[in-house]
Protein backbone atom coordinates (compact mmCIF):
# COMPACT_ATOMS: atom_id res chain seq x y z
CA UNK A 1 0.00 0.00 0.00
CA UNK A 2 1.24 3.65 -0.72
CA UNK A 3 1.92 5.95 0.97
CA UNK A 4 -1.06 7.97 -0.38
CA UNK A 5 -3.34 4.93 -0.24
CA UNK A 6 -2.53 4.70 3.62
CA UNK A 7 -3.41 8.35 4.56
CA UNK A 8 -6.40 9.46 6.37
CA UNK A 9 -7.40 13.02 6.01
CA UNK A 10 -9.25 14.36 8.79
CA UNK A 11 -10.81 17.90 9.68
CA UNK A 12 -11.55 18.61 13.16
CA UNK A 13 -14.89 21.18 13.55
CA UNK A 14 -14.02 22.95 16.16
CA UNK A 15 -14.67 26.35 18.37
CA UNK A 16 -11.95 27.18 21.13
CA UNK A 17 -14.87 28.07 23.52
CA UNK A 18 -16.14 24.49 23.61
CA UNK A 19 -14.69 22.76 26.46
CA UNK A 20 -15.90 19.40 24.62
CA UNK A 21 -13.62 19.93 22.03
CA UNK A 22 -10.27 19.96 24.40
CA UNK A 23 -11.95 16.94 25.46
CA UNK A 24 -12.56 15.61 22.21
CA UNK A 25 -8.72 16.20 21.34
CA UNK A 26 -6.98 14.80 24.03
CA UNK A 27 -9.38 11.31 23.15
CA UNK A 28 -7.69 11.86 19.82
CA UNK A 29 -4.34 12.15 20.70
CA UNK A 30 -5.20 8.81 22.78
CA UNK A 31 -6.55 7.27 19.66
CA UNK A 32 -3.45 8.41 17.27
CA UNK A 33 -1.02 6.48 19.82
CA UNK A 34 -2.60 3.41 19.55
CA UNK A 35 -2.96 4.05 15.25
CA UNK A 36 -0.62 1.66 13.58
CA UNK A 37 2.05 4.03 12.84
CA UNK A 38 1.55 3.65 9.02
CA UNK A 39 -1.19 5.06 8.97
CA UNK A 40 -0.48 8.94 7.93
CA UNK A 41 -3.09 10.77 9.72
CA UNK A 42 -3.72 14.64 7.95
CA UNK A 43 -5.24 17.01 10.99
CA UNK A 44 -6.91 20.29 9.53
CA UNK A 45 -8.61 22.52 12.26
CA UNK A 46 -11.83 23.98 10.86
CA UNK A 47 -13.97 26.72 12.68
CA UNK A 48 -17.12 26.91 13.83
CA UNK A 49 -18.49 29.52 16.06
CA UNK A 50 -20.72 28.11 19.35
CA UNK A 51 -21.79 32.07 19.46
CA UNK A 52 -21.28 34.19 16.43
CA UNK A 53 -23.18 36.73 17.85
CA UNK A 54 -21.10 37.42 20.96
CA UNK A 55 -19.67 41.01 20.48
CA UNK A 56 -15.78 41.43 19.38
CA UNK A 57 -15.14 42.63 22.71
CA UNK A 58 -16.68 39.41 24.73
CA UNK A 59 -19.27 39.45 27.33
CA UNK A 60 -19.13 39.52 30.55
CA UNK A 61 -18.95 35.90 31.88
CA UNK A 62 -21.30 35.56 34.68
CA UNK A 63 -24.09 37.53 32.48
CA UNK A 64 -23.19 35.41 29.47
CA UNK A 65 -23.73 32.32 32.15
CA UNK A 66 -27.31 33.93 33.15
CA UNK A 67 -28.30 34.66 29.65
CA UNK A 68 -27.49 30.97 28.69
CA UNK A 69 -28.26 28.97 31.66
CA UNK A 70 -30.05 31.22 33.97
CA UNK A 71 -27.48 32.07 36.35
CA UNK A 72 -24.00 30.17 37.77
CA UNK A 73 -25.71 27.22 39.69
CA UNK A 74 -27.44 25.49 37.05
CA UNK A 75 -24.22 26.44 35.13
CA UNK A 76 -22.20 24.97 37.35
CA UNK A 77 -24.41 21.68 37.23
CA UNK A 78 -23.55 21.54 33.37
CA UNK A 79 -20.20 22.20 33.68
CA UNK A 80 -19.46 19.56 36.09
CA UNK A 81 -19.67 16.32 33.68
CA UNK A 82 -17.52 18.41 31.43
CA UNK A 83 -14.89 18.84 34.56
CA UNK A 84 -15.21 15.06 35.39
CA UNK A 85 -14.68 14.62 31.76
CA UNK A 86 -11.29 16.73 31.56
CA UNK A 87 -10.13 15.26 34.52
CA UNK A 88 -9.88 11.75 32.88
CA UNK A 89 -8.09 13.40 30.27
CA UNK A 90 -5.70 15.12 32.48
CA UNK A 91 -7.53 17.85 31.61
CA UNK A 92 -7.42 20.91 34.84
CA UNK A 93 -10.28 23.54 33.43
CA UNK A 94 -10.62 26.17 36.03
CA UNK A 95 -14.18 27.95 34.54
CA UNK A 96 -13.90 30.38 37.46
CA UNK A 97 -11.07 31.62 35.64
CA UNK A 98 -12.75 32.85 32.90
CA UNK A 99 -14.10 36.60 32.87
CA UNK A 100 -15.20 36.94 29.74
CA UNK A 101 -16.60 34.81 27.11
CA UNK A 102 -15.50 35.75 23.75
CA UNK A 103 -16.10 36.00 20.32
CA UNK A 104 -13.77 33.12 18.59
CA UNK A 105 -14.00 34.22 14.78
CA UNK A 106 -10.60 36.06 15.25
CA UNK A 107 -9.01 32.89 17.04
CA UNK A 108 -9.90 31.11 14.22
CA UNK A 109 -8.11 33.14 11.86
CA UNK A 110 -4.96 32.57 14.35
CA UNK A 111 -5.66 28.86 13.63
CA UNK A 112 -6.03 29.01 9.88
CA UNK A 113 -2.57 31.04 9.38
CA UNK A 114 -0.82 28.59 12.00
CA UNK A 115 -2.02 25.76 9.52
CA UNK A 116 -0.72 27.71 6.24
CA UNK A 117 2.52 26.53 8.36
CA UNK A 118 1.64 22.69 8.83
CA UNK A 119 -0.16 20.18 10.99
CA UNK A 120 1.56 20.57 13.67
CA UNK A 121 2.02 24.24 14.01
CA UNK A 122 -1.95 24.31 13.99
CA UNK A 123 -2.03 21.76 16.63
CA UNK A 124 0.15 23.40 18.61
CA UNK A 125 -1.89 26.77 18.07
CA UNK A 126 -5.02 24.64 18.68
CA UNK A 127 -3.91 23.28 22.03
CA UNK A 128 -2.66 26.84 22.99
CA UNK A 129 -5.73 28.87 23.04
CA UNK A 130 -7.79 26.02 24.56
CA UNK A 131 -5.21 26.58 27.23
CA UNK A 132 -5.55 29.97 27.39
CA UNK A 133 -9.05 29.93 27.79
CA UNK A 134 -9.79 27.33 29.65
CA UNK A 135 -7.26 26.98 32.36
CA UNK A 136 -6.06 30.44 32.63
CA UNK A 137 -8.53 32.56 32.23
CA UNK A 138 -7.54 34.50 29.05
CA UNK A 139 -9.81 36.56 26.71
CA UNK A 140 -9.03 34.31 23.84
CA UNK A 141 -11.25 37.30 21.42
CA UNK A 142 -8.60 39.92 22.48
CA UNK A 143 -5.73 40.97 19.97
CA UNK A 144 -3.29 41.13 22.23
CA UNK A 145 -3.46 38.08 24.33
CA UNK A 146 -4.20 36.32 20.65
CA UNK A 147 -0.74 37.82 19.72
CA UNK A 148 1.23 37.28 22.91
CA UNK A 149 -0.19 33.33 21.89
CA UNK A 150 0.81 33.40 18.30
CA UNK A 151 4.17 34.64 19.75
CA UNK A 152 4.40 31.45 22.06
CA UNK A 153 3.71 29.26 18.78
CA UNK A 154 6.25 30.76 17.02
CA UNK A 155 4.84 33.19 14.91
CA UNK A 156 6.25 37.26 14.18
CA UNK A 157 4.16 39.29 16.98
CA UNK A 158 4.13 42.68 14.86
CA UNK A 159 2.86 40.22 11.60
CA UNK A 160 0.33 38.69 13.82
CA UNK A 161 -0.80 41.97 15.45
CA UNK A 162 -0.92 43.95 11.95
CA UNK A 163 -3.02 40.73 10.40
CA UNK A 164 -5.52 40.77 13.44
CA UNK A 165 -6.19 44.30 12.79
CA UNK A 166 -6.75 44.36 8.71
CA UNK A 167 -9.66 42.03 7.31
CA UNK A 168 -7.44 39.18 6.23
CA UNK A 169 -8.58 35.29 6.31
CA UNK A 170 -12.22 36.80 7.72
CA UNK A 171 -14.07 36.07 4.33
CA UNK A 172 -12.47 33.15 4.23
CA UNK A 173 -13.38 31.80 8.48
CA UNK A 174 -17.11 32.43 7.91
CA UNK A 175 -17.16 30.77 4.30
CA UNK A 176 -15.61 28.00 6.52
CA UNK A 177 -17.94 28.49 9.15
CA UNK A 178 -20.95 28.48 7.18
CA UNK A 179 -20.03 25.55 4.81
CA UNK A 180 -20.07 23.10 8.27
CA UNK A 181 -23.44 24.37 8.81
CA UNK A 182 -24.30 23.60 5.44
CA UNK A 183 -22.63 20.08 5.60
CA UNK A 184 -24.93 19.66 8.32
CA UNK A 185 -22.62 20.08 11.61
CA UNK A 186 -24.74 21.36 13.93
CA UNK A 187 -22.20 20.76 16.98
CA UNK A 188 -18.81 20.38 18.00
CA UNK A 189 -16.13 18.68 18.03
CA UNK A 190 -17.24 17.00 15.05
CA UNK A 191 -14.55 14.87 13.21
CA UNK A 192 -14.96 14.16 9.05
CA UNK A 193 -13.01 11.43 7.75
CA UNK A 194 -12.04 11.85 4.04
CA UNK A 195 -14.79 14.47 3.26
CA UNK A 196 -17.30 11.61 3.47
CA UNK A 197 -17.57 10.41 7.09
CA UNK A 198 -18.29 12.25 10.29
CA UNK A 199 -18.08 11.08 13.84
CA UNK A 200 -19.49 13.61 16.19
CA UNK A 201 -18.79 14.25 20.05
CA UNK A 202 -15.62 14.01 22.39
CA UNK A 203 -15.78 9.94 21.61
CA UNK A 204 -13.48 7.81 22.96
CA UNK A 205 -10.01 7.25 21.58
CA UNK A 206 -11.06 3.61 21.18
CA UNK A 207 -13.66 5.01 18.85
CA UNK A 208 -12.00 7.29 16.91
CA UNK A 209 -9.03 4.76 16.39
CA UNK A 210 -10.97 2.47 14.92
CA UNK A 211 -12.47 4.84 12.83
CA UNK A 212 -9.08 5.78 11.53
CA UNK A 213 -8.17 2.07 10.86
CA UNK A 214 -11.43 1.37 9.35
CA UNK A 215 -10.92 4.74 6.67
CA UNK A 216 -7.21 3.67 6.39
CA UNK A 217 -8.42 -0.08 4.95
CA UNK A 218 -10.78 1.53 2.59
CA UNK A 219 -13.62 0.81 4.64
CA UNK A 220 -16.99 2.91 5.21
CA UNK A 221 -18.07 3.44 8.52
């Protein structure tokens, strides 16, 4: 088998304000160690916005958790099988860190020029901001902390900063954003196999592995 034949490309739907999607990609990362190491696995990051109409600025957390849940206890109810959930991922999420909830569409733009660079730049890119946000606390919509993060990955600050502030890659993020809706992703993490096969939800790495090995044989699921 080539090396061609035994590739599996696979886009990740994804917003950096879903907790479920850290989840989801530490079960990958599970999954891809126990992938027979043949098997070429192509990660692309796509976007997809839980709130598109949360204002470039953010919103204020705790009204953002009354709007949406009616106030921090039942919030705290929901977010407690998602902290039970990190925690057997190694996952520390500290939600009481979080001031503001923000509008992702320019962290997605962060994403989609760390991928210009490779898989793994984006994954590293990917795995920063869900740090940001969801263990420290950071406004992951704000230029500054999104360029003091593209800095950590790598990436020329002053580029990053001038990029953030002109109109470039937005057309492009909401064309993204819009064709998962159209594909019929309705929530996230959602993982497409080849173009033709999604699996949606954090699954478990034993899941996702053998979805991988099934694509990789030439198999439907």
């Amino acid at each position: 088998m080539s090396a061609a034949e035994n590739t599996v490309k696979l886009d990740i739907v994804s917003d950096v304000m879903c907790p479920w999607c850290f989840v989801g990609k530490r079960r990958l990362e599970k999954a891809l160690e126990n992938t027979d190491p043949n098997i070429n696995v192509e990660i692309n990051w796509m976007p997809f916005q839980l709130d598109a109409t949360l204002p470039p600025e953010g919103k204020d957390r705790q009204l953002y958790l009354s709007d949406k849940f009616g106030g921090k206890e039942n919030a705290d109810k929901f977010y407690q099988t998602i902290k039970q959930a990190g925690d057997g991922e190694g996952i520390d999420f500290d939600f009481d860190a979080i001031k503001v909830s923000p509008n992702t569409l320019d962290a997605h733009r962060l994403i989609a020029w760390a991928g210009q660079q490779g898989d793994e730049p984006q994954n590293q890119m990917v795995e920063l901001l869900f740090k940001a946000y969801f263990q420290d606390g950071k406004n992951i919509g704000d230029h500054a902390v999104l360029t003091e993060i593209a800095t950590e990955a790598g990436m020329d600050a002053k580029q990053v900063a001038a990029r953030l502030k002109s109109e470039d890659g937005l057309l492009e993020t909401r064309q993204a954003i819009d064709h998962a809706q159209q594909i019929g992703v309705s929530g996230v993490p959602c993982f497409i196999f080849d173009g033709k096969y999604g699996v949606s939800g954090a699954q478990a790495p034993e899941t996702l592995a053998m979805a991988i090995k099934k694509i990789a044989a030439g198999e439907g699921l």
